[in-house]
Protein backbone atom coordinates (compact mmCIF):
# COMPACT_ATOMS: atom_id res chain seq x y z
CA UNK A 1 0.00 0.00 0.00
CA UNK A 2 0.95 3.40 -0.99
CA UNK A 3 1.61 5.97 1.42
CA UNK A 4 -1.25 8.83 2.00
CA UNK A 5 -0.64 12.05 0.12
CA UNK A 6 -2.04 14.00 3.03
CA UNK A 7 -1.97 14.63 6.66
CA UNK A 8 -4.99 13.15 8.71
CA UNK A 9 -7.01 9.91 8.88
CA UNK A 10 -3.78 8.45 11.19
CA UNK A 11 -4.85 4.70 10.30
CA UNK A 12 -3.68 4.82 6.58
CA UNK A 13 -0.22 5.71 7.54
CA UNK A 14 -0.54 2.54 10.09
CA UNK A 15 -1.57 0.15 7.37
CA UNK A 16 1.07 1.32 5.02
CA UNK A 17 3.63 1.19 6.51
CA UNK A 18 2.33 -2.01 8.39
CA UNK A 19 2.46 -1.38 11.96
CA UNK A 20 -0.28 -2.12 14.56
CA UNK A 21 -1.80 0.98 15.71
CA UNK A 22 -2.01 1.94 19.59
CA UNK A 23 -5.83 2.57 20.43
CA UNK A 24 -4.87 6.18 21.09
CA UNK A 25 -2.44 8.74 19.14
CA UNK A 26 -1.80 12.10 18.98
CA UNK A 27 -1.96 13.41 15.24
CA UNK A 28 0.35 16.10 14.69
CA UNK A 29 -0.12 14.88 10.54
CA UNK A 30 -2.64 17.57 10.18
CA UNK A 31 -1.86 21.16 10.55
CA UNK A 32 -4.65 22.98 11.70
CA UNK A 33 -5.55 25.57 14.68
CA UNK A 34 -4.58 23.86 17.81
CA UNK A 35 -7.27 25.88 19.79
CA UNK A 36 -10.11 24.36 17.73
CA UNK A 37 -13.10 26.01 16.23
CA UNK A 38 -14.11 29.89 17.52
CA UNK A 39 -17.16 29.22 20.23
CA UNK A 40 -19.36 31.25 18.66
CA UNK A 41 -19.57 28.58 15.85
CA UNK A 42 -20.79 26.00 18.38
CA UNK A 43 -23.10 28.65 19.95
CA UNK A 44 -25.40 28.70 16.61
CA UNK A 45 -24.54 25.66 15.24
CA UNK A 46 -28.80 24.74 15.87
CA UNK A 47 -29.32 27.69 13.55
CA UNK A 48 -27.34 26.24 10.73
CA UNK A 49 -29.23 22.56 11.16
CA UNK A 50 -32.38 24.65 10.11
CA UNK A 51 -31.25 25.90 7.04
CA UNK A 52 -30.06 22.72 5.68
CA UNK A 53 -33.65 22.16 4.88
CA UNK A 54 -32.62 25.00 1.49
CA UNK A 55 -30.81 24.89 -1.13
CA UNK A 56 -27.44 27.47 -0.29
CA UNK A 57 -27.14 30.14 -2.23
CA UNK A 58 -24.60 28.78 -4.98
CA UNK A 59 -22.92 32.60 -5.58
CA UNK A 60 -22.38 32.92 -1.95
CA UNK A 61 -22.84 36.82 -2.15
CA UNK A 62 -23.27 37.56 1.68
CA UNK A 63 -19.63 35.92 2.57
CA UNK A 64 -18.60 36.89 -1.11
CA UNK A 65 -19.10 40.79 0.19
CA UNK A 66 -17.67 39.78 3.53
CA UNK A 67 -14.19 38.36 2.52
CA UNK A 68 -13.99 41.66 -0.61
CA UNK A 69 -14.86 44.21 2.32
CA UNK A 70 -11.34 42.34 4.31
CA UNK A 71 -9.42 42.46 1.64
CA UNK A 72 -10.45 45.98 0.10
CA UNK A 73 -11.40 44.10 -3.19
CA UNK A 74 -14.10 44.43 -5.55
CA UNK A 75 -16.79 41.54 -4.84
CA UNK A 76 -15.97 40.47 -8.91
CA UNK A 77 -12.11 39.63 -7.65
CA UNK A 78 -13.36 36.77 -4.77
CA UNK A 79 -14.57 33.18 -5.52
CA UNK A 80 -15.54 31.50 -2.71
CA UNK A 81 -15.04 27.32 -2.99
CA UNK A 82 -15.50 24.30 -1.55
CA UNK A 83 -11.61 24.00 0.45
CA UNK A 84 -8.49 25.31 -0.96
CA UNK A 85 -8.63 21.33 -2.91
CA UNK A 86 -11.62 22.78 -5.23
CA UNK A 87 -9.88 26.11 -5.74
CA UNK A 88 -6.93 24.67 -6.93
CA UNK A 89 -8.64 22.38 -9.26
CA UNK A 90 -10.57 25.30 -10.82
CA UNK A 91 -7.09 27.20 -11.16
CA UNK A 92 -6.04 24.37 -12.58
CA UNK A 93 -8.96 23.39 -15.04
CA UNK A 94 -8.53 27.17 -16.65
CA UNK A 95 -4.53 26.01 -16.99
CA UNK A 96 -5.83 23.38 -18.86
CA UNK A 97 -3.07 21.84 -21.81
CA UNK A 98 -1.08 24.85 -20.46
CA UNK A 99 2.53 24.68 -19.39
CA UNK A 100 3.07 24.86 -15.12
CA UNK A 101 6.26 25.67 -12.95
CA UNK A 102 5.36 24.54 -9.12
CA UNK A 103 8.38 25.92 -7.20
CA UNK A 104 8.92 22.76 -4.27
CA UNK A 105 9.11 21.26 -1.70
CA UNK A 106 4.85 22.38 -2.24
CA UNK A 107 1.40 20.84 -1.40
CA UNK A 108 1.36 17.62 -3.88
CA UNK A 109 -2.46 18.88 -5.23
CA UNK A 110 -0.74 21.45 -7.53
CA UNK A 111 0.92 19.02 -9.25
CA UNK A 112 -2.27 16.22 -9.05
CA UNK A 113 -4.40 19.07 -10.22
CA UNK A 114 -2.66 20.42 -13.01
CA UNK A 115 -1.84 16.67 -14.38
CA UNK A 116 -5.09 15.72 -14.60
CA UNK A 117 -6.01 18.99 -16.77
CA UNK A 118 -3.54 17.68 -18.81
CA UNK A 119 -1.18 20.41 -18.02
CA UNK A 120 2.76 19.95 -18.89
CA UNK A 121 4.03 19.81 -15.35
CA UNK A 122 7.63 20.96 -14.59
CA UNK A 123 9.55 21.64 -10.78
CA UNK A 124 11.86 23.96 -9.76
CA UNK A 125 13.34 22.24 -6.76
CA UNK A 126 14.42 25.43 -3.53
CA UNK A 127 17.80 23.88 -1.95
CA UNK A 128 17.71 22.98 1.76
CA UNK A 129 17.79 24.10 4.89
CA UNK A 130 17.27 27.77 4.27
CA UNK A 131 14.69 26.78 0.89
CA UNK A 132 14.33 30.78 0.08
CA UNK A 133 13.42 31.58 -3.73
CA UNK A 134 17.01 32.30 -6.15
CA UNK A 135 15.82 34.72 -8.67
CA UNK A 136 19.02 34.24 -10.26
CA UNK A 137 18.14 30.78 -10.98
CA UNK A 138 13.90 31.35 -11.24
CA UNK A 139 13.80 34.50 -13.59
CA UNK A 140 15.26 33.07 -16.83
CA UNK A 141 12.90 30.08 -16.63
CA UNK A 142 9.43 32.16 -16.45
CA UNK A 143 9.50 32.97 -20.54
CA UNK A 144 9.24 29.03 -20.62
CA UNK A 145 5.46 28.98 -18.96
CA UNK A 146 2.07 29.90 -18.49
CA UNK A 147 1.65 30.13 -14.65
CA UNK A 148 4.05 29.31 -11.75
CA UNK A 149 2.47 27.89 -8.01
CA UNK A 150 4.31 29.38 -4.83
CA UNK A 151 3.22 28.41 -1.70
CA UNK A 152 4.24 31.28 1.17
CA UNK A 153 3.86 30.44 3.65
CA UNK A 154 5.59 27.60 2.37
CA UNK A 155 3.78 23.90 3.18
CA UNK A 156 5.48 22.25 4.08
CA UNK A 157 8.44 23.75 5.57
CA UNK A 158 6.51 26.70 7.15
CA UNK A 159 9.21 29.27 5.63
CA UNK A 160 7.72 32.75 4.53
CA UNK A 161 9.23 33.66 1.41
CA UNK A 162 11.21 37.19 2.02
CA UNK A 163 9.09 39.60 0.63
CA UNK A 164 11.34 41.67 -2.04
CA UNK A 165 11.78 38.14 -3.94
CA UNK A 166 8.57 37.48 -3.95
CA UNK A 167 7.24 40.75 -5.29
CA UNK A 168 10.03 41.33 -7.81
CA UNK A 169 8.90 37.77 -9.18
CA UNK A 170 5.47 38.56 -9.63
CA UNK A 171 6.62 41.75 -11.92
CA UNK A 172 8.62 39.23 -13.89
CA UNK A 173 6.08 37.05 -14.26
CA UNK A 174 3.96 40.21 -15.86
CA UNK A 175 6.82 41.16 -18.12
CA UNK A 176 7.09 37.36 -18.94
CA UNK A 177 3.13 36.61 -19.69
CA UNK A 178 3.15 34.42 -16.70
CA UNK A 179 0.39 33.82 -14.00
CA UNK A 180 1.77 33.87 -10.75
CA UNK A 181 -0.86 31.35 -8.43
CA UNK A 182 -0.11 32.24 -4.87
CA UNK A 183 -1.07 29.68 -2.17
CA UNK A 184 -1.52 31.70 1.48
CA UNK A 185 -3.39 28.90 2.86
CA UNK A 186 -1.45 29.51 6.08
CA UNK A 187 -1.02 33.32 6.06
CA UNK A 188 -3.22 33.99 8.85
CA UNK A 189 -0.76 32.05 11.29
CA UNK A 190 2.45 34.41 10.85
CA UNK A 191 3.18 37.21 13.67
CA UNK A 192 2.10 40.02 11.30
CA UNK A 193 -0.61 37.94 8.62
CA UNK A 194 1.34 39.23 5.39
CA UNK A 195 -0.66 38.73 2.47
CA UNK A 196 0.06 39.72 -1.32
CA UNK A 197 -3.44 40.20 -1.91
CA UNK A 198 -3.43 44.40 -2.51
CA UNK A 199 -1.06 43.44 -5.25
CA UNK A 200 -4.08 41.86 -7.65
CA UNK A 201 -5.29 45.32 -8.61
CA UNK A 202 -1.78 46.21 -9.68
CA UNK A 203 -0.95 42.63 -11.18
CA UNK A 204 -3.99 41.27 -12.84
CA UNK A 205 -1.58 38.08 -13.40
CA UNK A 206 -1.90 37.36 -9.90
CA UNK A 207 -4.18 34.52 -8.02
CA UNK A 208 -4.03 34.12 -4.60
CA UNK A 209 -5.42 30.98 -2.87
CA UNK A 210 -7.35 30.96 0.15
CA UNK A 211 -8.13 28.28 3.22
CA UNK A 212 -10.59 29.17 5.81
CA UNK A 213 -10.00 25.23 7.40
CA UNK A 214 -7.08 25.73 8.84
CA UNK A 215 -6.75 28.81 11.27
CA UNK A 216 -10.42 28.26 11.95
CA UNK A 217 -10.26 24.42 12.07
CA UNK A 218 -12.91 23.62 10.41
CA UNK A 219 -10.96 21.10 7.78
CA UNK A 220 -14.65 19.00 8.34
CA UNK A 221 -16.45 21.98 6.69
CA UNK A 222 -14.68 22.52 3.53
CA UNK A 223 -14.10 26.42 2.59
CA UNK A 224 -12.15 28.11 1.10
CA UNK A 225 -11.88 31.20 -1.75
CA UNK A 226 -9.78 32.90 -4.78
CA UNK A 227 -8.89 35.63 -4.84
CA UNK A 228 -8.14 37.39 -8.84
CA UNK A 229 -8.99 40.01 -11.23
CA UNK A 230 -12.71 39.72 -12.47
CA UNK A 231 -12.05 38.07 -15.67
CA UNK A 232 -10.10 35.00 -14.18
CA UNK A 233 -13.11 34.85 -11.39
CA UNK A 234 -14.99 34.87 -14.40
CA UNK A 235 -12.86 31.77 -16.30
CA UNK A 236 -12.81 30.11 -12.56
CA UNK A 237 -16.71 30.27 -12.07
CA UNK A 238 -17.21 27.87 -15.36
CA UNK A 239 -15.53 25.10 -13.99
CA UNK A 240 -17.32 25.40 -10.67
CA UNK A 241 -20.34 22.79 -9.96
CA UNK A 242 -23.75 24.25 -8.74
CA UNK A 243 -23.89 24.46 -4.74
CA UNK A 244 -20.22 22.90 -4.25
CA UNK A 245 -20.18 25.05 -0.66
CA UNK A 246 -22.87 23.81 1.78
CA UNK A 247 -25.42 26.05 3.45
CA UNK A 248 -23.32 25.20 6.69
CA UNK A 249 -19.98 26.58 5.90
CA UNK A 250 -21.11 29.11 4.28
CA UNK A 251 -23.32 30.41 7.61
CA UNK A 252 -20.03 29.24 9.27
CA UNK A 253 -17.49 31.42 7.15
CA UNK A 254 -19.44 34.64 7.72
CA UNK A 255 -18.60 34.15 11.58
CA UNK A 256 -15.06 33.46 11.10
CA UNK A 257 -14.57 36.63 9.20
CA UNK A 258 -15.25 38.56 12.00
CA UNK A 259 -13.07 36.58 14.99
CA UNK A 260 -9.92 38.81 14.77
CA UNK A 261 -9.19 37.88 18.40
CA UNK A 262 -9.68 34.30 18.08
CA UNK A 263 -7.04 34.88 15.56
CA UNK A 264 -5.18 37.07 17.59
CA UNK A 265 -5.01 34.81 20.54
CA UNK A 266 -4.15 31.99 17.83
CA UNK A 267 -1.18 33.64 16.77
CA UNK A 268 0.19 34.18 20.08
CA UNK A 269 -0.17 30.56 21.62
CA UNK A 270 1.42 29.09 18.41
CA UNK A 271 4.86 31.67 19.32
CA UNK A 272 5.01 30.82 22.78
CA UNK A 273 4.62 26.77 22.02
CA UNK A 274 6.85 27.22 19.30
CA UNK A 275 9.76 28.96 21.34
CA UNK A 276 9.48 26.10 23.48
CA UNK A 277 9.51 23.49 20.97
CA UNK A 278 12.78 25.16 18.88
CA UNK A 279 14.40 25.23 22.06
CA UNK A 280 13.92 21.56 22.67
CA UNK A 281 15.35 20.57 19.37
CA UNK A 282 17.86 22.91 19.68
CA UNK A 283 19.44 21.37 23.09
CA UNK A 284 19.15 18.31 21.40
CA UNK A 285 21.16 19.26 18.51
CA UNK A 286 18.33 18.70 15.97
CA UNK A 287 17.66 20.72 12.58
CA UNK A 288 14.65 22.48 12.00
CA UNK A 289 12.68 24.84 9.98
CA UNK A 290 12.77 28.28 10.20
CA UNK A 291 8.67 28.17 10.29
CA UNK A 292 6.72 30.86 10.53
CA UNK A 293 3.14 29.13 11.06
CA UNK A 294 1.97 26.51 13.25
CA UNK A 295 3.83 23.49 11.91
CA UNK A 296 7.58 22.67 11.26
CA UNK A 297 10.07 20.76 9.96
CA UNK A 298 12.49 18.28 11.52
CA UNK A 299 15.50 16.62 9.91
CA UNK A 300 15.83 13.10 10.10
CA UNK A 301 18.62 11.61 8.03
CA UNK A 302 18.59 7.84 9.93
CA UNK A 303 14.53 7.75 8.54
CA UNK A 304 14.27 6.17 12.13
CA UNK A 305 12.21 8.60 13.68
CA UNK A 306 8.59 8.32 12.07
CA UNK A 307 8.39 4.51 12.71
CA UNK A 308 9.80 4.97 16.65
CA UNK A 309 6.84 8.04 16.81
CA UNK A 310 4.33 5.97 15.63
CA UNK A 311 4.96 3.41 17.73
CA UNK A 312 4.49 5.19 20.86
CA UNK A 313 1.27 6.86 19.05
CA UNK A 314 2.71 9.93 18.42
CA UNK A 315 1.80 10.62 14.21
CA UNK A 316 4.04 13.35 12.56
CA UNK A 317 3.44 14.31 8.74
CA UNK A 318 5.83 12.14 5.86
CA UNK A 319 7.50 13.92 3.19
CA UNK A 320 8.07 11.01 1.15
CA UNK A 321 5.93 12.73 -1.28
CA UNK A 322 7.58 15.88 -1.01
CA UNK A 323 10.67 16.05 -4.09
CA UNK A 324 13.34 16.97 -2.08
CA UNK A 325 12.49 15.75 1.09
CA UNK A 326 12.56 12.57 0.27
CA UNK A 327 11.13 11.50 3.77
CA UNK A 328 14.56 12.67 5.67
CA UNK A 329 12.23 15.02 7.46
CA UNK A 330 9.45 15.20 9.48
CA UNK A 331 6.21 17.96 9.37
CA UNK A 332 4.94 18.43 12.70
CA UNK A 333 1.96 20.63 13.62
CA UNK A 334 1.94 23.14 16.92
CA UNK A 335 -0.71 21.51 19.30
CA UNK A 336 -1.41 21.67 22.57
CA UNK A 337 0.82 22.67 25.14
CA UNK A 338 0.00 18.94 26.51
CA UNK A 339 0.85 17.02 23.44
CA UNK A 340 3.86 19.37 22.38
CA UNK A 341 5.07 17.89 25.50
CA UNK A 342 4.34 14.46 24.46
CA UNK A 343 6.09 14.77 21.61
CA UNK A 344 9.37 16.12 23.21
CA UNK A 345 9.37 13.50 25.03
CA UNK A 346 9.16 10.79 22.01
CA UNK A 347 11.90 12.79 20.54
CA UNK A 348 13.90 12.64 23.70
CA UNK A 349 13.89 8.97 23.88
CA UNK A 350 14.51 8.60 20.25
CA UNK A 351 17.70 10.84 20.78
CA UNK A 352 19.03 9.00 23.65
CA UNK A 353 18.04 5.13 22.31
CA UNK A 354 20.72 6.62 19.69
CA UNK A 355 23.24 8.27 22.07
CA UNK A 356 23.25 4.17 23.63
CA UNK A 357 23.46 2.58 20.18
């Protein structure tokens, strides 16, 4: 069996790489808000069980107006969608038989997407451990293609992108006739929530990717949006089915627009657990990502680690599907201060089974 392509749903990992699984773990596979939903979403959720008796609206113009108002956008430059997943299969459908550059390590789905719209798929592979972009090296290539994917903040080594490079490659993407699709799935988790999205008035080659699953943790839910000049919302919207977002997360969206302090508070607790987690692997003498966001990266050249982990039901995040990575390091997600814990202390054994070997 194959090793799953994603974080989550624990038991796949188990089976593939055959061994038994304990009867309770601690998933730090999926990287989403370790402080759960915002309340309020639980307060009303007997509200949203009525109105799954309707049909949701399938323009989703109340959140549409919501998410345009955030990002001082017209309401024609936001597509809302069923999870980032859908999103990036519309960008990709309206790349269809086109020619793609995904810069990597990145999220596999670009690359799944874009193959299966029959795209000519191509990598340009960021060296390790720093994995910042080299416009030296990236600049000469654009000419070559249609549309380049960058993921900043980067899944899944966490790394933001400095912010010159990343601007002064979406100009040469306009000079080359090259849209620039711009994942910020995890933007909401950095210190200061930098986003590129002011730049789509200025750059009408620009797309910018949305999740609303992941600081909000609500990956059950499904949302998610685009952000683009009107006439690529346009394109987008014809490869969108009827009613792909449920009545639910749409209700549900509109509240998590407005929880800046949920977000607030989010950002701070994922700091202070990371300061304590870096300085962990730090006295231990272990390499990690210089993450910005709520999960990490730890080196792992012996490929020991994962099977040790999952053995004492602790679940960290492959990268055996990440080019690059090659599964000689480990994504692990900021969770409780409880589990973080945990965790340190799987680590510690692991390091000191191999101090006595």
């Amino acid at each position: 069996m194959a090793l799953p392509s994603h974080g989550s749903n624990p038991h796949y990992l188990y089976e593939a790489l055959e061994i038994e699984m304990p009867e309770s773990v601690l998933d730090f596979s999926a990287n989403i808000n370790p402080l759960g939903p915002p309340l309020r979403i639980k307060e009303r959720w007997s509200e949203f069980f009525e109105g799954i008796l309707n049909y949701p609206d399938p323009h989703a113009v109340e959140l549409t107006k919501l998410i345009a108002k955030k990002e001082a956008l017209p309401e024609q430059s936001v597509l809302v969608g069923n999870g980032g997943a859908e999103i990036i299969m519309l960008v990709a459908n309206r790349l269809a038989n086109k020619k793609v550059l995904i810069i990597q390590p990145a999220f596999a789905e670009y690359a799944e997407a874009c193959l299966a719209a029959e795209c000519e798929v191509d990598f340009h592979q960021l060296d390790a451990p720093e994995w910042q972009l080299d416009l030296d090296r990236l600049i000469p290539q654009l000419p070559e293609y249609d549309a380049i994917f960058l993921c900043t903040p980067n899944n899944p080594t966490g790394i933001s992108f400095k912010k010159e490079a990343v601007r002064e490659l979406i100009k040469e993407c306009g000079k080359a006739n090259c849209l620039v699709v711009l994942d910020e799935a995890f933007y909401d988790f950095t210190e200061n929530a930098f986003t590129y999205a002011s730049l789509i008035t200025q750059f009408p080659h620009l797309l910018i990717l949305r999740s609303m699953t992941k600081i909000f943790a609500i990956p059950g839910l499904r949302l998610g949006y685009l952000l683009a000049a009107p006439d690529i919302i346009n394109q987008a919207k014809t490869y969108k089915s009827h009613w792909s977002v449920n009545h639910v997360a749409l209700e549900v969206g509109k509240i998590c627009l407005a929880e800046e302090e949920y977000i607030e508070k989010t950002r701070a607790y994922i700091q202070l657990q990371k300061q304590k987690l870096f300085r962990f692997y730090e006295e231990h003498e272990l390499i990690v990502s210089n993450s910005t966001v709520n999960f990490y990266l730890v080196k792992d050249e012996s490929l020991s680690l994962l099977p040790f982990l999952l053995k004492k039901g602790i679940v960290p995040r492959h990268t055996y599907n990440f080019p690059g990575l090659d599964g000689k390091w480990l994504r692990f997600a900021v969770k409780s201060e409880r589990d973080n814990a945990m965790l340190m202390e799987g680590v510690r054994q692991w390091r000191n089974l191999g101090s006595v070997l």
